[in-house]
PDB file of N, CA and C in Angstrom:
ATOM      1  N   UNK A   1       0.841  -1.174   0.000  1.00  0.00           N
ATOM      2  CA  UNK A   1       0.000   0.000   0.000  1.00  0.00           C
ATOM      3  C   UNK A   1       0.883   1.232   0.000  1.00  0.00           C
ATOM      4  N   UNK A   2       0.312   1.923  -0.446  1.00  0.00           N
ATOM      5  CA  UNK A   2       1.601   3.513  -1.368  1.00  0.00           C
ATOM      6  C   UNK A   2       0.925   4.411  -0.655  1.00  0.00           C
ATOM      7  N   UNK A   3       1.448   5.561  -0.171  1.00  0.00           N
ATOM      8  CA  UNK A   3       0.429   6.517   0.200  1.00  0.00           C
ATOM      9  C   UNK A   3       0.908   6.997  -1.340  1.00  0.00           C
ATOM     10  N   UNK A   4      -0.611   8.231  -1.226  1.00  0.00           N
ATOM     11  CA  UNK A   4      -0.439   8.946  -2.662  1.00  0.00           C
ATOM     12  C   UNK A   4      -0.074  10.115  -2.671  1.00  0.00           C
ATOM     13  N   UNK A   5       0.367  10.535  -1.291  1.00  0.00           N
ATOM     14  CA  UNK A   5       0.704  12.032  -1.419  1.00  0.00           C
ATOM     15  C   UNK A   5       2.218  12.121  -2.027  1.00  0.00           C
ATOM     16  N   UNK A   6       2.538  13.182  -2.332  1.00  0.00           N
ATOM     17  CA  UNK A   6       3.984  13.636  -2.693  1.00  0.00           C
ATOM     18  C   UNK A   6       4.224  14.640  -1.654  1.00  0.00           C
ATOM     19  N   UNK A   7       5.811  14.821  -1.798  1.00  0.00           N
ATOM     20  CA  UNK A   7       6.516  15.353  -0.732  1.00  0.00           C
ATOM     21  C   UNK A   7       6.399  17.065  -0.698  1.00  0.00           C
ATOM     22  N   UNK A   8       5.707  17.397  -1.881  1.00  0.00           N
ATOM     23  CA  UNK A   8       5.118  18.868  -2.238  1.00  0.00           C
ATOM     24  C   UNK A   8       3.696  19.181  -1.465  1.00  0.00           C
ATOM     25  N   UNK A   9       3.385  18.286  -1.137  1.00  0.00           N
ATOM     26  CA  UNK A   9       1.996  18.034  -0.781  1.00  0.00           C
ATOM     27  C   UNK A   9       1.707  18.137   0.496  1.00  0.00           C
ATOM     28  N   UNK A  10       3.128  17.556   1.313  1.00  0.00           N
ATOM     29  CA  UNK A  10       2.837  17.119   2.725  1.00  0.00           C
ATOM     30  C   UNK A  10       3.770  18.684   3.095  1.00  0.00           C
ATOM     31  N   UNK A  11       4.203  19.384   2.137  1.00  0.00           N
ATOM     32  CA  UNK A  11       5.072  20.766   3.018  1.00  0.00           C
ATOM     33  C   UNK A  11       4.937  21.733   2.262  1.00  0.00           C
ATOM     34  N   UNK A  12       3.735  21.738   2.080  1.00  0.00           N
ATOM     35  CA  UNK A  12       2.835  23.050   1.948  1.00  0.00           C
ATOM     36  C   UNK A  12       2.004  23.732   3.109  1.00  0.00           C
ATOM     37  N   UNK A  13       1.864  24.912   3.282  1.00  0.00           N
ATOM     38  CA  UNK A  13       2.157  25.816   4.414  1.00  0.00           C
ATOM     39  C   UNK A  13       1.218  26.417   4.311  1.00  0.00           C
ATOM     40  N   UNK A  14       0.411  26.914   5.454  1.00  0.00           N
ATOM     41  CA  UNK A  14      -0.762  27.525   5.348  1.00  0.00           C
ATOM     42  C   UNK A  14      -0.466  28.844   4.811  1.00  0.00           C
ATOM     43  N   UNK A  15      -1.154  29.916   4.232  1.00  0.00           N
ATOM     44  CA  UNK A  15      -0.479  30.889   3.636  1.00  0.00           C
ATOM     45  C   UNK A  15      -1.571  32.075   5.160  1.00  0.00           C
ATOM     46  N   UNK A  16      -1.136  33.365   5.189  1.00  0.00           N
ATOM     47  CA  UNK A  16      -1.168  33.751   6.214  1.00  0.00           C
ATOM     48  C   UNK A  16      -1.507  34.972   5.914  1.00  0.00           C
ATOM     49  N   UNK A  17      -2.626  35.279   6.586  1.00  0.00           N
ATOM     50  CA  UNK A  17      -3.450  36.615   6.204  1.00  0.00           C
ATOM     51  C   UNK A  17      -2.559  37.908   6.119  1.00  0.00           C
ATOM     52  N   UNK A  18      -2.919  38.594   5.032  1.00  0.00           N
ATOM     53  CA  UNK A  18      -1.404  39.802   5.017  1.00  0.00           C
ATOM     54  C   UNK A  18      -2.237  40.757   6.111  1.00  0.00           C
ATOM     55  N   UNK A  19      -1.699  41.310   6.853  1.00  0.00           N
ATOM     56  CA  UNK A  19      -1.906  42.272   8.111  1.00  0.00           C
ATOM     57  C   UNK A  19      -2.170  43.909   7.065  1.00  0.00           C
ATOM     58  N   UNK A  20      -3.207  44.586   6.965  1.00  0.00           N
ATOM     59  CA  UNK A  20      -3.096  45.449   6.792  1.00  0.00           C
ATOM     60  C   UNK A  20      -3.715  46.867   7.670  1.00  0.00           C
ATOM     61  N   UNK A  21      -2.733  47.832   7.967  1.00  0.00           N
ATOM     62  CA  UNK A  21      -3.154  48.768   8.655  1.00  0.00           C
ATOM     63  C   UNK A  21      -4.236  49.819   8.424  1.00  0.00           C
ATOM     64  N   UNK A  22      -5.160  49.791   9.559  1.00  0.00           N
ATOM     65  CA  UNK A  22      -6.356  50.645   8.729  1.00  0.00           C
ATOM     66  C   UNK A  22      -6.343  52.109   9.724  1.00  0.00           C
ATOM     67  N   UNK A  23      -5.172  52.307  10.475  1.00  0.00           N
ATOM     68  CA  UNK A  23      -4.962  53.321  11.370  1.00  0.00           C
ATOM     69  C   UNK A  23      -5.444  53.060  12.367  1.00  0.00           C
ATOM     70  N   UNK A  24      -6.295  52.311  13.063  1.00  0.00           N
ATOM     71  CA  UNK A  24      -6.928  52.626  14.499  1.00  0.00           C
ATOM     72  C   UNK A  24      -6.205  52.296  15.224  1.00  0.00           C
ATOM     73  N   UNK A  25      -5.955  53.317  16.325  1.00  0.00           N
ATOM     74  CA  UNK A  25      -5.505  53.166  17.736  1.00  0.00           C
ATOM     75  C   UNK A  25      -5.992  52.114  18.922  1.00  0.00           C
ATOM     76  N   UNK A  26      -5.450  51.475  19.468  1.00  0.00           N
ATOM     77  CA  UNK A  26      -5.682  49.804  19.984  1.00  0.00           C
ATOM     78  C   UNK A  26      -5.291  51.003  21.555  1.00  0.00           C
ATOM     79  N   UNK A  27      -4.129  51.376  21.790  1.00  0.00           N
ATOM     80  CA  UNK A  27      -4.406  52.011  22.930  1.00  0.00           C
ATOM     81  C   UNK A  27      -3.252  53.256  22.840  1.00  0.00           C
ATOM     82  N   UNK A  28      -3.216  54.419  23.286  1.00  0.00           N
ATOM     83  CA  UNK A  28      -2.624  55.609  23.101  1.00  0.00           C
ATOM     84  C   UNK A  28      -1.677  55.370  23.839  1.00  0.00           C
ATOM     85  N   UNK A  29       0.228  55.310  23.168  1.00  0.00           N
ATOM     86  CA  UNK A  29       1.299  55.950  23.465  1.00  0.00           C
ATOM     87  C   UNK A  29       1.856  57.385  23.717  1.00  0.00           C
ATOM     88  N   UNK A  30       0.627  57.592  23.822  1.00  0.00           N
ATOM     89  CA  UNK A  30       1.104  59.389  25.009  1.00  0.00           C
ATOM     90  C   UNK A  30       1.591  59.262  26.128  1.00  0.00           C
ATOM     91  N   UNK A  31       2.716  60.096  25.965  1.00  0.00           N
ATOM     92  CA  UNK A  31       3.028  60.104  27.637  1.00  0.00           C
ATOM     93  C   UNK A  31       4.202  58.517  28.451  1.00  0.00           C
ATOM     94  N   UNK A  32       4.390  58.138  27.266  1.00  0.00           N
ATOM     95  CA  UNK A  32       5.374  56.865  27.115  1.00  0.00           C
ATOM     96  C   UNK A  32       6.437  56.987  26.635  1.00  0.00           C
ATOM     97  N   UNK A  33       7.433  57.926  26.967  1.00  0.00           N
ATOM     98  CA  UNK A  33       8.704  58.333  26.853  1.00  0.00           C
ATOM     99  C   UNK A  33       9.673  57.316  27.276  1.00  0.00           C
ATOM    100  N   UNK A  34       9.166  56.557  28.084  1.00  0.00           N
ATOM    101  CA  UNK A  34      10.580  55.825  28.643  1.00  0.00           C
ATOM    102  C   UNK A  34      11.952  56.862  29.687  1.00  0.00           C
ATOM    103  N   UNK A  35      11.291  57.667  29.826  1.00  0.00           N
ATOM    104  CA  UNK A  35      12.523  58.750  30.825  1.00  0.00           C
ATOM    105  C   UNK A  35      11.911  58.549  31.962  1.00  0.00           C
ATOM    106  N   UNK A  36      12.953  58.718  32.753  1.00  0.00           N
ATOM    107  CA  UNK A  36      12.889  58.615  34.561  1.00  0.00           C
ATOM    108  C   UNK A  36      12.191  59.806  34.717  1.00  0.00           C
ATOM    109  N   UNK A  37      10.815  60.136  35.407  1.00  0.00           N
ATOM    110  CA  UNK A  37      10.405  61.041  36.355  1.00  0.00           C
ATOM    111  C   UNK A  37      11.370  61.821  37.068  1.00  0.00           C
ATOM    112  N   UNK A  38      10.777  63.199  37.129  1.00  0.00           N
ATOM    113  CA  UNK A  38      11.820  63.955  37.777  1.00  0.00           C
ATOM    114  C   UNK A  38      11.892  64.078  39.383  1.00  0.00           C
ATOM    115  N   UNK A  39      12.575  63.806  40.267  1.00  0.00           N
ATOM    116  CA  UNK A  39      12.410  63.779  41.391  1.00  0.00           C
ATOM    117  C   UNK A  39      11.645  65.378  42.066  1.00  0.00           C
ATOM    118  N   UNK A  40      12.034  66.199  41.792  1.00  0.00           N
ATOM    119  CA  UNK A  40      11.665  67.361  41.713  1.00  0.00           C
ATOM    120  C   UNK A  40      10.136  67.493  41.648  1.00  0.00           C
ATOM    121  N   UNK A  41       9.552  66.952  40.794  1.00  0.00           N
ATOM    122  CA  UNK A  41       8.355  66.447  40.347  1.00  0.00           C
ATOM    123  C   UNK A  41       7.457  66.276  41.432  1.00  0.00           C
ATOM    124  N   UNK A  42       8.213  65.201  42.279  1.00  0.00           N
ATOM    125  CA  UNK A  42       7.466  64.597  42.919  1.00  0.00           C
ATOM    126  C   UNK A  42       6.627  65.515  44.099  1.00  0.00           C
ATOM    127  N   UNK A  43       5.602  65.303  45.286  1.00  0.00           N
ATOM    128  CA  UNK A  43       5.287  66.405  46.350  1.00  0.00           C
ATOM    129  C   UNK A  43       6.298  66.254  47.231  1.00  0.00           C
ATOM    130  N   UNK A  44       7.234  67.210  47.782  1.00  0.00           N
ATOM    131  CA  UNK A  44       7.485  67.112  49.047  1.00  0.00           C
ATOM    132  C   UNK A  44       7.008  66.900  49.995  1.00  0.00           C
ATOM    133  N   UNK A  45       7.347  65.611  51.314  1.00  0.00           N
ATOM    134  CA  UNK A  45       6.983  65.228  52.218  1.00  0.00           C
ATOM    135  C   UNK A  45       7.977  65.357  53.215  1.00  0.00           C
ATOM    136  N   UNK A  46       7.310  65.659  54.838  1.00  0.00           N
ATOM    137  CA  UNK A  46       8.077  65.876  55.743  1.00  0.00           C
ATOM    138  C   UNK A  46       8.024  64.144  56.429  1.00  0.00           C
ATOM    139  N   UNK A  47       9.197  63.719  56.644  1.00  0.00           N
ATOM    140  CA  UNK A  47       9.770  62.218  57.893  1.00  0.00           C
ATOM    141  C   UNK A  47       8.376  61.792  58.387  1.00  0.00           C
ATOM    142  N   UNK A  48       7.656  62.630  59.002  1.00  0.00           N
ATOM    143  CA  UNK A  48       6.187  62.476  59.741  1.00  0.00           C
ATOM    144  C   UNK A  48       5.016  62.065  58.657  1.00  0.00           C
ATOM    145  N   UNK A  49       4.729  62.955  57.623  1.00  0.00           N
ATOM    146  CA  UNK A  49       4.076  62.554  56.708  1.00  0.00           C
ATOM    147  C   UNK A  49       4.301  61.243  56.010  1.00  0.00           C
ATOM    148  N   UNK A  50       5.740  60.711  55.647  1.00  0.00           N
ATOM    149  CA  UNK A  50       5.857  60.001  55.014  1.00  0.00           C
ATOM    150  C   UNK A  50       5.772  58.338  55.939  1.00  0.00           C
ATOM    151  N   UNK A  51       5.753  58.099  57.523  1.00  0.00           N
ATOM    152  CA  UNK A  51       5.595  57.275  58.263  1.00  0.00           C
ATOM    153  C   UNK A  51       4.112  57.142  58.275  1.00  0.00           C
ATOM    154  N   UNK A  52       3.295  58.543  57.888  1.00  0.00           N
ATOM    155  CA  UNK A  52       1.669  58.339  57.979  1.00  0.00           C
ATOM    156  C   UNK A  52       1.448  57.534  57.034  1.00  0.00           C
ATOM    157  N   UNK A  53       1.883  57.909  56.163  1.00  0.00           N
ATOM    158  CA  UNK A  53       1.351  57.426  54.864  1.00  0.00           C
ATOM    159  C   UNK A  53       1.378  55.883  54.937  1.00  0.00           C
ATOM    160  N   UNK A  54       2.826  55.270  54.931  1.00  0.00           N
ATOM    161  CA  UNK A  54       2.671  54.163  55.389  1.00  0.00           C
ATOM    162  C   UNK A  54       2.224  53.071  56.164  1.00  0.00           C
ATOM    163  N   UNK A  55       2.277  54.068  57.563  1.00  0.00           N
ATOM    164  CA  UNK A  55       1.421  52.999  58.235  1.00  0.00           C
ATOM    165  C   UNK A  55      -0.136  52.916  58.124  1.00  0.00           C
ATOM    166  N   UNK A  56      -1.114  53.818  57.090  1.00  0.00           N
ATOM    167  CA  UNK A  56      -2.000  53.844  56.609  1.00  0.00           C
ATOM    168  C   UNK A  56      -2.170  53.033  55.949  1.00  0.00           C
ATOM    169  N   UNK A  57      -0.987  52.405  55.090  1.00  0.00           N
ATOM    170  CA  UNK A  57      -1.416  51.883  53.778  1.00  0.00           C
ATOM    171  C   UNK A  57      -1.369  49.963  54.691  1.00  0.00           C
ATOM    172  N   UNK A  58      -0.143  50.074  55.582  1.00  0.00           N
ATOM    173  CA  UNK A  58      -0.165  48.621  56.793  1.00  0.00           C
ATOM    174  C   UNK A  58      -1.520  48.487  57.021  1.00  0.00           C
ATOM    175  N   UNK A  59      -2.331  49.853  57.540  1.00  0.00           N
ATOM    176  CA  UNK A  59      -3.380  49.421  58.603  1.00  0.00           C
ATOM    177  C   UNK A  59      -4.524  48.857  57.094  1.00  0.00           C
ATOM    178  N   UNK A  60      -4.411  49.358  56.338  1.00  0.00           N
ATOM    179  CA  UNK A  60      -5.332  49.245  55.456  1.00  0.00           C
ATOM    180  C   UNK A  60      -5.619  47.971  54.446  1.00  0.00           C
ATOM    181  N   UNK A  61      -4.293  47.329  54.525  1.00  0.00           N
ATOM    182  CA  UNK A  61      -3.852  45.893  53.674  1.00  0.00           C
ATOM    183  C   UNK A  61      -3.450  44.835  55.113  1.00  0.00           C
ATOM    184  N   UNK A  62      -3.997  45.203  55.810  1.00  0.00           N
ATOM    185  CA  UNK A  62      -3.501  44.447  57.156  1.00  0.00           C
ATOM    186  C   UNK A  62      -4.708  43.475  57.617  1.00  0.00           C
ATOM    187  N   UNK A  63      -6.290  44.046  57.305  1.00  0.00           N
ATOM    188  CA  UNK A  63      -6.719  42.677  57.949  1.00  0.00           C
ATOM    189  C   UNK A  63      -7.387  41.935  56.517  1.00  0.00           C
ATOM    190  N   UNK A  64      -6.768  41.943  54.909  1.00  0.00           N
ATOM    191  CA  UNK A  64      -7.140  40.995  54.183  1.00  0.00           C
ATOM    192  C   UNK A  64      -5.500  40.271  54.195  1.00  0.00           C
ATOM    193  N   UNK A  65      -4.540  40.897  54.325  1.00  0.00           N
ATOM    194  CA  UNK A  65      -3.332  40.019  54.579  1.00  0.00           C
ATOM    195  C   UNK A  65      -3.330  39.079  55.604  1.00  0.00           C
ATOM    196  N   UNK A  66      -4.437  39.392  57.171  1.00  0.00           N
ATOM    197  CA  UNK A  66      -4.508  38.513  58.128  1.00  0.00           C
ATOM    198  C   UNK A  66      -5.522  37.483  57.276  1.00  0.00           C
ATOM    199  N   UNK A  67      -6.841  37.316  56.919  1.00  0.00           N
ATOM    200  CA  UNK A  67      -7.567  36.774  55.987  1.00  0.00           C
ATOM    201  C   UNK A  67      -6.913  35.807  55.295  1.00  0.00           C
ATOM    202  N   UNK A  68      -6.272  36.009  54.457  1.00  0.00           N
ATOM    203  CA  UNK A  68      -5.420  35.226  53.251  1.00  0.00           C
ATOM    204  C   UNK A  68      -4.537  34.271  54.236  1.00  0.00           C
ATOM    205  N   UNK A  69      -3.719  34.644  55.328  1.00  0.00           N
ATOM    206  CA  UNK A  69      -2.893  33.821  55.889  1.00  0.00           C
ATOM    207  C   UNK A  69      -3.715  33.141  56.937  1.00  0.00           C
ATOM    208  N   UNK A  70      -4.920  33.392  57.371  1.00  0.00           N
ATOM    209  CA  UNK A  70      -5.672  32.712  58.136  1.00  0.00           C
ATOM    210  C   UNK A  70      -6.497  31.530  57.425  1.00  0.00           C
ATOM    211  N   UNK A  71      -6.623  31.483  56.559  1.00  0.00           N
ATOM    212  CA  UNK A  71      -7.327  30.728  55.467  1.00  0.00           C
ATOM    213  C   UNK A  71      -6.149  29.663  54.967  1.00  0.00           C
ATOM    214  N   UNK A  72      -4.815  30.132  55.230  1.00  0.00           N
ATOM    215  CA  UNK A  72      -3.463  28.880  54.720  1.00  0.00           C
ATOM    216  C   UNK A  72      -3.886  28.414  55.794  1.00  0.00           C
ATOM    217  N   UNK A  73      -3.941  29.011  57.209  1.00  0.00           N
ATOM    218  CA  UNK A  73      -3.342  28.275  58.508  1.00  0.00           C
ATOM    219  C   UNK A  73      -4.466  27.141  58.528  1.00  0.00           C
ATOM    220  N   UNK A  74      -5.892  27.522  58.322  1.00  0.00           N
ATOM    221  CA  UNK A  74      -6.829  26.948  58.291  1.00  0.00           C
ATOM    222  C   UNK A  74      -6.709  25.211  57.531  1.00  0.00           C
ATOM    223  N   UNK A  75      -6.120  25.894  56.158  1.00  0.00           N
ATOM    224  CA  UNK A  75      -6.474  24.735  55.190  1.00  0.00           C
ATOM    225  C   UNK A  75      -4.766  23.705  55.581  1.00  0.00           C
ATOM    226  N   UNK A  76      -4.232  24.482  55.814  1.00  0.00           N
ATOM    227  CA  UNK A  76      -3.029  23.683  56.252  1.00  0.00           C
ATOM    228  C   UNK A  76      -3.474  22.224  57.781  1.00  0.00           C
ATOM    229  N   UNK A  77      -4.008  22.990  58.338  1.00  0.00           N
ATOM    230  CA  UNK A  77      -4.239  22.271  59.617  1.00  0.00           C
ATOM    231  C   UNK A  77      -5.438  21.579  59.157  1.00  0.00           C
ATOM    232  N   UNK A  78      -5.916  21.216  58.316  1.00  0.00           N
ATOM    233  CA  UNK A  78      -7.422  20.536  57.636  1.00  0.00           C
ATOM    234  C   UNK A  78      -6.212  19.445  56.975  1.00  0.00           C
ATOM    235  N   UNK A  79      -5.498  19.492  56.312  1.00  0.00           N
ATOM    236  CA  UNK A  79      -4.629  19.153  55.382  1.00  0.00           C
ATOM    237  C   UNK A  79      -4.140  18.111  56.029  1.00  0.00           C
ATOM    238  N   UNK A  80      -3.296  18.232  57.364  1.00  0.00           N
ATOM    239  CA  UNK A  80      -2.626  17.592  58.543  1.00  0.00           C
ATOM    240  C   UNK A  80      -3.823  16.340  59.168  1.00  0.00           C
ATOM    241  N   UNK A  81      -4.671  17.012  59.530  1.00  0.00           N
ATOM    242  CA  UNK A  81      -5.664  16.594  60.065  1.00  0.00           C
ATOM    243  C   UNK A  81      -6.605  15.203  59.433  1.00  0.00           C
ATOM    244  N   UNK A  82      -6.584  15.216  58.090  1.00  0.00           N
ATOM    245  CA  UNK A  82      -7.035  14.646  56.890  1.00  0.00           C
ATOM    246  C   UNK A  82      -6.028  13.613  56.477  1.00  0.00           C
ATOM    247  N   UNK A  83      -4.775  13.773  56.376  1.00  0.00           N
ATOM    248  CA  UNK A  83      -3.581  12.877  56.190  1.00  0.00           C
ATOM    249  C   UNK A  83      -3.457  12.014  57.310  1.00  0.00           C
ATOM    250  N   UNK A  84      -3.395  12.546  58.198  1.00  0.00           N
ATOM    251  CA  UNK A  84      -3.034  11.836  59.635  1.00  0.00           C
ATOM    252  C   UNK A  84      -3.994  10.599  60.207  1.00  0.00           C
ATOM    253  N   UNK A  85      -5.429  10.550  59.705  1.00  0.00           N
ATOM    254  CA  UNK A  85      -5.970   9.956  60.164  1.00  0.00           C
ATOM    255  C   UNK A  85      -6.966   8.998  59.233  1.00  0.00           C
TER     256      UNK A  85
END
């Protein structure tokens, strides 16, 4: 039994839609320089301000960070609990 294909046959290549540009913007490169921000720029903050800020942002990501690790401790000790016996 022969197959009937030829070797032209089996390495032929899908041919591939030509890309053509019709101008529309997909999303705006404004403002995408690639340069470092100027420090200058930035607001000045006084030692005090800048400890507020932070420990604002602790108190504020602090009880879904307790959440998330209470939920390991949980499933961990389910885990133990389940193996063990």
């Amino acid at each position: 039994m022969e197959q009937t294909t030829s070797k032209t046959d089996r390495k032929k290549k899908k041919k591939k839609a030509k890309y053509v540009d019709d101008g529309h913007t997909v999303y705006s490169m404004e403002g995408l320089t690639g340069k470092q921000p100027d420090p200058q720029d930035r607001p000045q903050m006084t030692g005090k301000e800048r400890w507020a800020l932070i420990r604002a942002a602790f108190s504020h990501y602090l009880p879904s960070f307790l959440i998330v690790l209470g939920s390991f401790i949980v499933v961990a000790v389910l885990i133990y609990l389940w193996l063990k016996y």
